[in-house]
N, C-alpha and C. Protein backbone atom coordinates (compact mmCIF):
# COMPACT_ATOMS: atom_id res chain seq x y z
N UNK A 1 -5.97 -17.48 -16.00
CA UNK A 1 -7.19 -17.50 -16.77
C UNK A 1 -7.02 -18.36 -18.01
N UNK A 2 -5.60 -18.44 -18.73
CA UNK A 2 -5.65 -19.17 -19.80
C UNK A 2 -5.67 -20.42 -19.28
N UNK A 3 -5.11 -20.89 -18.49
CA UNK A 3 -5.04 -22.71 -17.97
C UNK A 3 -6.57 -22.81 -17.58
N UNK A 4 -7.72 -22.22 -16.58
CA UNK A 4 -9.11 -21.94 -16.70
C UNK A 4 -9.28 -22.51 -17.90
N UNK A 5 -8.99 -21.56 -19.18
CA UNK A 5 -10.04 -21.42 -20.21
C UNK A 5 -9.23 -23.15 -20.97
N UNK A 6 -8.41 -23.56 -20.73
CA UNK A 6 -7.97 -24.69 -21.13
C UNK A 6 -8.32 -25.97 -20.88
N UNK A 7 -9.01 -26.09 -19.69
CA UNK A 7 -9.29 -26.81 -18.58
C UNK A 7 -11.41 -27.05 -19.19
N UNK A 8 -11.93 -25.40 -19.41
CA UNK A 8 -13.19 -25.77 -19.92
C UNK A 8 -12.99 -26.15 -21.45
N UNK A 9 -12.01 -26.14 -22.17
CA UNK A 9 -12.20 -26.88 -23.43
C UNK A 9 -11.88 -27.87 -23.42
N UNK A 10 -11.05 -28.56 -22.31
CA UNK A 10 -10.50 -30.16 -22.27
C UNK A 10 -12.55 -30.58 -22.21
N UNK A 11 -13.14 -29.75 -21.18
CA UNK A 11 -14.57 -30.38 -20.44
C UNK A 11 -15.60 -30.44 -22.00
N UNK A 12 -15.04 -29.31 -22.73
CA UNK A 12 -16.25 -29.35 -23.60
C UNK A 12 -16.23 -30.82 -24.61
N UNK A 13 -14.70 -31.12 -24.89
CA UNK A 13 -14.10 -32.09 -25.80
C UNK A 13 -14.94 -33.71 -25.05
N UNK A 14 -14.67 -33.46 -23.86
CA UNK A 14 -15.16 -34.56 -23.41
C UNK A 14 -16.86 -34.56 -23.51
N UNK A 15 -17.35 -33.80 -23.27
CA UNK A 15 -18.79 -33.54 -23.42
C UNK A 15 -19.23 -34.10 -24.94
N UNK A 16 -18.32 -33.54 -25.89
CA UNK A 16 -18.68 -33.55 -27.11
C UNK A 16 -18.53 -35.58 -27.68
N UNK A 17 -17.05 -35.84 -27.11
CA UNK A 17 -16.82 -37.26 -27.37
C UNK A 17 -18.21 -38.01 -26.45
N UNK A 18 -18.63 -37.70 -25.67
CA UNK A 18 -19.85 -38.73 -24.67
C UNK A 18 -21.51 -37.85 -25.91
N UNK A 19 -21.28 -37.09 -26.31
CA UNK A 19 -22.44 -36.46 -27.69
C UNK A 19 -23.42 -35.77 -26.23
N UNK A 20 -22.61 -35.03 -25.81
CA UNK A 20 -23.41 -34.46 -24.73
C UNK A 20 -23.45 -32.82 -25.59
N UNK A 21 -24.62 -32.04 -26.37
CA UNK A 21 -24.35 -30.89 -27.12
C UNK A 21 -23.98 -30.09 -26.33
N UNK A 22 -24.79 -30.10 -25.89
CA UNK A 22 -25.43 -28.47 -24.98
C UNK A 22 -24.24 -28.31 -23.90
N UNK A 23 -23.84 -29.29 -22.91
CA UNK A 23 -22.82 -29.07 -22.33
C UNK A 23 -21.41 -28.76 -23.07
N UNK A 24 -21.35 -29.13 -24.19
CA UNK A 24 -20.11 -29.14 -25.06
C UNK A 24 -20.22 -27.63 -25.69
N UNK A 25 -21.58 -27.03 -26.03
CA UNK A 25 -21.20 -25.84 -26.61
C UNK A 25 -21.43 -24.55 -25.14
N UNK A 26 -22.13 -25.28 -24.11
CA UNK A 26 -21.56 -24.27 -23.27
C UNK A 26 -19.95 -23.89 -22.59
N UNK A 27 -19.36 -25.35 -22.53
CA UNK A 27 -17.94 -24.96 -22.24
C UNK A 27 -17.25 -24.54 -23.22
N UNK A 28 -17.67 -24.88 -24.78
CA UNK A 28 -16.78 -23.86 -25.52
C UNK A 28 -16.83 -22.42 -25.08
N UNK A 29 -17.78 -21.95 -25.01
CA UNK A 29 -18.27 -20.66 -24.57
C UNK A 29 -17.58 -20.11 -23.21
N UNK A 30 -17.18 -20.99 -22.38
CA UNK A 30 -16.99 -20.42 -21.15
C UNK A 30 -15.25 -20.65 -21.31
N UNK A 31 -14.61 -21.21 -22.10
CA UNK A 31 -13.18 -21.09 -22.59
C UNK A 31 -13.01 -20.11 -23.34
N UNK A 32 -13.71 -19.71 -24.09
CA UNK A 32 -13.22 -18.73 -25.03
C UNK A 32 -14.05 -17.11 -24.17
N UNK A 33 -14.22 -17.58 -23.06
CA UNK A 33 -14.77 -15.84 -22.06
C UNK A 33 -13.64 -16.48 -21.06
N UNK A 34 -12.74 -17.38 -20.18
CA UNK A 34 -11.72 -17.53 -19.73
C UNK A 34 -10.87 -16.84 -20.43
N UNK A 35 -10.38 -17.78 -21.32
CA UNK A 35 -9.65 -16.67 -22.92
C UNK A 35 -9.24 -15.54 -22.62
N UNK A 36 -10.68 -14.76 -23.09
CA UNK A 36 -10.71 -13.54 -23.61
C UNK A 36 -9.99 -13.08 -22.21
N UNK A 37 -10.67 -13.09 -20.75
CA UNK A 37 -10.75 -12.49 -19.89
C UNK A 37 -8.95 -12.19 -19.78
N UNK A 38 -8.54 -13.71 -19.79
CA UNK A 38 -6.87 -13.63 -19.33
C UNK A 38 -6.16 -12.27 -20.52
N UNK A 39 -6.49 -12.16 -21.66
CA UNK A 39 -5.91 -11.83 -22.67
C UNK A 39 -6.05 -10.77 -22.54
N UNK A 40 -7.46 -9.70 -21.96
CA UNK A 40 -7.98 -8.71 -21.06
C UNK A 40 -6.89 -8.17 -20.09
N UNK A 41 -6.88 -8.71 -19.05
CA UNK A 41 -6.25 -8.49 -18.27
C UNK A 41 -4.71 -8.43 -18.51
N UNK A 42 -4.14 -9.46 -19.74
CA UNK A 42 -2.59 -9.09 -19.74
C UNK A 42 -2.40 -7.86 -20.88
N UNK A 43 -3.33 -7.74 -20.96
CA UNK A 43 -3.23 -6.01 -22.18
C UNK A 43 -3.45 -5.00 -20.97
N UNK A 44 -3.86 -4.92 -20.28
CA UNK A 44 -3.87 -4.35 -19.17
C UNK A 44 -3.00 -3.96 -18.44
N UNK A 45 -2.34 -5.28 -17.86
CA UNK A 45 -0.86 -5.17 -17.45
C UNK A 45 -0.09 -4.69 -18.45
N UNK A 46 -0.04 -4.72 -19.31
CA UNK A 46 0.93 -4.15 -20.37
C UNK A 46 1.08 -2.06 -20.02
N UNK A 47 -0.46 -2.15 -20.75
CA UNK A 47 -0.50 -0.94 -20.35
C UNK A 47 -0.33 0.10 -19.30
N UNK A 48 -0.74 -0.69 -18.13
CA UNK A 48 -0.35 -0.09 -16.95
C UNK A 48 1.03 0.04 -16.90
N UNK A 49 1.80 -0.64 -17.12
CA UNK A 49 3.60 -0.54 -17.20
C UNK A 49 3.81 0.44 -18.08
N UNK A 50 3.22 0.41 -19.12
CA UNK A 50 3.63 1.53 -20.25
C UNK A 50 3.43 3.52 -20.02
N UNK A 51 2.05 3.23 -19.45
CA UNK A 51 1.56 4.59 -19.03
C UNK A 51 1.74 4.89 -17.49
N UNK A 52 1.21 3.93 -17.07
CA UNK A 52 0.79 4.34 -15.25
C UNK A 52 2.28 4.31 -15.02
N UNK A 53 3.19 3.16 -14.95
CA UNK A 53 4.59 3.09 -14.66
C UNK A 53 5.23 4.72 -14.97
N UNK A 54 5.33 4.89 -15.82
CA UNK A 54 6.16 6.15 -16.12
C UNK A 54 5.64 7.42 -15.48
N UNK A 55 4.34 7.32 -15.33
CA UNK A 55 3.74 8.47 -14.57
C UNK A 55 3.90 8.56 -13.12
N UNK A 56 3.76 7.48 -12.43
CA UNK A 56 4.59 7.11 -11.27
C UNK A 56 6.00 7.87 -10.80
N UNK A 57 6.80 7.33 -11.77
CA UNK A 57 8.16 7.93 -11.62
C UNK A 57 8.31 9.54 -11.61
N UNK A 58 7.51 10.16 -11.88
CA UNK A 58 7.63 11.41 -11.74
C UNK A 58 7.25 11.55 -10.25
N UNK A 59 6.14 11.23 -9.85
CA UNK A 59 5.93 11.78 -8.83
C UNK A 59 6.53 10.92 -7.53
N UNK A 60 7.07 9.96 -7.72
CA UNK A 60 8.32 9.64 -6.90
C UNK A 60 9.66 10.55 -6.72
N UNK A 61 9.93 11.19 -7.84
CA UNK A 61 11.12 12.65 -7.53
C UNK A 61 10.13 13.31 -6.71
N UNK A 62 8.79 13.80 -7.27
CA UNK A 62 7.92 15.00 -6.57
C UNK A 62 8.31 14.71 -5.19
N UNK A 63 7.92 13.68 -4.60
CA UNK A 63 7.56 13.07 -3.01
C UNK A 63 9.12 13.23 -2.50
N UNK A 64 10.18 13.30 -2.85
CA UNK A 64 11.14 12.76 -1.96
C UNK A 64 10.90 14.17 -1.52
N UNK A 65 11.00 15.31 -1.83
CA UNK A 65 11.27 16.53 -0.81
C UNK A 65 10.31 16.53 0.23
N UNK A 66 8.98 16.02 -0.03
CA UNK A 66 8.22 15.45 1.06
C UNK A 66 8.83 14.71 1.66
N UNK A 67 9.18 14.15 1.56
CA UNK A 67 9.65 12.97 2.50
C UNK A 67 11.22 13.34 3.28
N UNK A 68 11.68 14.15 2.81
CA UNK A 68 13.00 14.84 3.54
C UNK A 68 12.33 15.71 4.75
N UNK A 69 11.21 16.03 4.25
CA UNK A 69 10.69 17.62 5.18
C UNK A 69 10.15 16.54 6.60
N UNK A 70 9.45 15.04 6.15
CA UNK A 70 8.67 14.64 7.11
C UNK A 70 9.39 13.93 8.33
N UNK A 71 10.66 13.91 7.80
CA UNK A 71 12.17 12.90 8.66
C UNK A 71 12.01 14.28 8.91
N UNK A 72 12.66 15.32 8.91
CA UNK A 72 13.20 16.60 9.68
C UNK A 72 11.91 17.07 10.69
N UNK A 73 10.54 17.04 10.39
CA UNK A 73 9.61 17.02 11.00
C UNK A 73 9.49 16.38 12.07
N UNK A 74 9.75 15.00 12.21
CA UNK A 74 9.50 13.84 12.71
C UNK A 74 10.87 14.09 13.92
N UNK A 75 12.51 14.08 13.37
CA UNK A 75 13.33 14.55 14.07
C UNK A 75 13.18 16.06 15.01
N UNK A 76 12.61 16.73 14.32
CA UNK A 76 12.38 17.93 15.31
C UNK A 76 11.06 17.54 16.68
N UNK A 77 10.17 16.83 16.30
CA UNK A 77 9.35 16.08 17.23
C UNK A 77 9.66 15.76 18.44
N UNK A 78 10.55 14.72 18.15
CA UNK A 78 11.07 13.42 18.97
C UNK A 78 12.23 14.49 20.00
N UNK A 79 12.89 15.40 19.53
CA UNK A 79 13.32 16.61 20.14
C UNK A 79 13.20 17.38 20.85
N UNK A 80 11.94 17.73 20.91
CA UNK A 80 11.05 18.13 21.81
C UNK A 80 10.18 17.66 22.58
N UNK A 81 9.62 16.25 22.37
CA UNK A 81 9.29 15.39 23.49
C UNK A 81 10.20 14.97 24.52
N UNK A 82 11.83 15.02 23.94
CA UNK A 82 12.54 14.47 25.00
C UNK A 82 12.91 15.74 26.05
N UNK A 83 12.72 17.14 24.95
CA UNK A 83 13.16 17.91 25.80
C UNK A 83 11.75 18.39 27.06
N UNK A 84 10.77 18.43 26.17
CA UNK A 84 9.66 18.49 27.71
C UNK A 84 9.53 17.46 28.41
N UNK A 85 9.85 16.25 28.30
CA UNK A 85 9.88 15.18 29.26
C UNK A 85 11.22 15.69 30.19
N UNK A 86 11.96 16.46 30.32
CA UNK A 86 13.75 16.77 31.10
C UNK A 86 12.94 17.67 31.90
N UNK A 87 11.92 18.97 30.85
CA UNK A 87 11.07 20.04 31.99
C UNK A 87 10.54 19.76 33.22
N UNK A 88 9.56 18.53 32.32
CA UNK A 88 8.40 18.49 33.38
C UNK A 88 8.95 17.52 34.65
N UNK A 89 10.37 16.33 34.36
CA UNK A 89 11.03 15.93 35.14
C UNK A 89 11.62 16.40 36.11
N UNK A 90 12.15 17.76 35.65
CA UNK A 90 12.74 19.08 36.46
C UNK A 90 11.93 19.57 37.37
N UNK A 91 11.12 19.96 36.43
CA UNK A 91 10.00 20.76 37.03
C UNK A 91 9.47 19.89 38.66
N UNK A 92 8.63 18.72 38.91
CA UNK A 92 8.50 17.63 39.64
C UNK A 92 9.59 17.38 40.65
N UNK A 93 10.65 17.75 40.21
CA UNK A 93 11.81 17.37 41.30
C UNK A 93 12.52 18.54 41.97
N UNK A 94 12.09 19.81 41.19
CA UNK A 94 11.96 21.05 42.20
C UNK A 94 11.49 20.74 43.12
N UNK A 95 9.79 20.93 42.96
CA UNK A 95 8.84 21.12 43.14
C UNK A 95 8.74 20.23 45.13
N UNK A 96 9.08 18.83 44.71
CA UNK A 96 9.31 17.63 45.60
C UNK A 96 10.09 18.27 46.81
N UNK A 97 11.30 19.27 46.12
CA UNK A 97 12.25 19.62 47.52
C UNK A 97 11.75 20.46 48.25
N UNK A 98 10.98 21.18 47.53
CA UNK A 98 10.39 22.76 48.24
C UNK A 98 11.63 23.29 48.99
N UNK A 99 12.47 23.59 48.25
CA UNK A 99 13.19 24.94 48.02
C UNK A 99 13.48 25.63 47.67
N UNK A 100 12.40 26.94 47.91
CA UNK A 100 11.81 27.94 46.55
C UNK A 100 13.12 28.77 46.38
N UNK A 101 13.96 28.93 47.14
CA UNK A 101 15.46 29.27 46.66
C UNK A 101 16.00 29.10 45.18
N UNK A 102 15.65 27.64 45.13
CA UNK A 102 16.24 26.99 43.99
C UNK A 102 15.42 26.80 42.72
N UNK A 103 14.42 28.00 42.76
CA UNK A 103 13.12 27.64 41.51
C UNK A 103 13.69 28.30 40.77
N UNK A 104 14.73 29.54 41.10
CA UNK A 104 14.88 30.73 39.84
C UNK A 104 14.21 31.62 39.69
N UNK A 105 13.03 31.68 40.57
CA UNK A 105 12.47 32.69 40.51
C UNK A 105 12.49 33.70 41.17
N UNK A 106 12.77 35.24 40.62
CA UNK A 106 13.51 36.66 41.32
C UNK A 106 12.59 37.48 41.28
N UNK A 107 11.24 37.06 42.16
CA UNK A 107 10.04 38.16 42.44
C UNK A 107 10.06 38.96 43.36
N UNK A 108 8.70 39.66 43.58
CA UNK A 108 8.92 40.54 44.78
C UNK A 108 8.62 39.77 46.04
C-alpha cells in the first residue's frame, strides 16, 4: 500500500508540473488514503501479534489433549475395521464350505 500510495504522488507531481489541478489534488488525496490504508493495516498486524498471538498459544496447550484423544480414537478405529473386515472374511468363507460342523455352533 505504501509503494501504491507512492506511485499516486509520483501521478499527482506530474499532473501538477503539466498545471493539470484537479487531477493533481485528486491523487494527492488518493496517496495519502493508500498511506493511511498501509499504515492501517500494519498497526493491525502489530496488534494481532501482540494480543491474538499470545491468546493463541494458550489454546494450542488446550488442543493437544484433543488431539492425543483423536490419534487414540482414530487408532482404535482403524482396529476395528481391520478386525470386522477378518469377521466378515471368516464369516463368507465358512459360510462358502457349508460345513455346519465347523460354524461353532452347539445348538439343539
Amino acid at each position: 500500500m505504501h509503494t501504491l500510495g507512492e506511485h499516486l504522488e509520483k501521478l499527482g507531481n506530474i499532473n501538477y508540473m503539466i498545471r493539470v489541478d484537479r487531477l493533481h489534488e485528486l491523487y494527492a488525496w488518493l496517496s495519502k488514503m493508500a498511506t493511511g490504508t498501509g499504515n492501517h493495516i500494519a498497526n493491525l498486524g502489530d496488534l494481532f501479534k501482540v494480543y491474538l498471538g499470545s491468546h493463541l498459544k494458550y489454546h494450542m496447550a488446550e488442543h493437544e489433549s484433543f488431539r492425543e484423544l483423536q490419534a487414540l480414537r482414530e487408532q482404535v478405529k482403524q482396529n476395528f475395521i481391520k478386525k470386522e473386515r477378518y469377521l466378515i472374511e471368516r464369516k463368507e468363507k465358512l459360510f462358502k464350505s457349508q460345513d455346519i460342523s465347523r460354524w461353532g455352533f452347539e445348538g439343539a
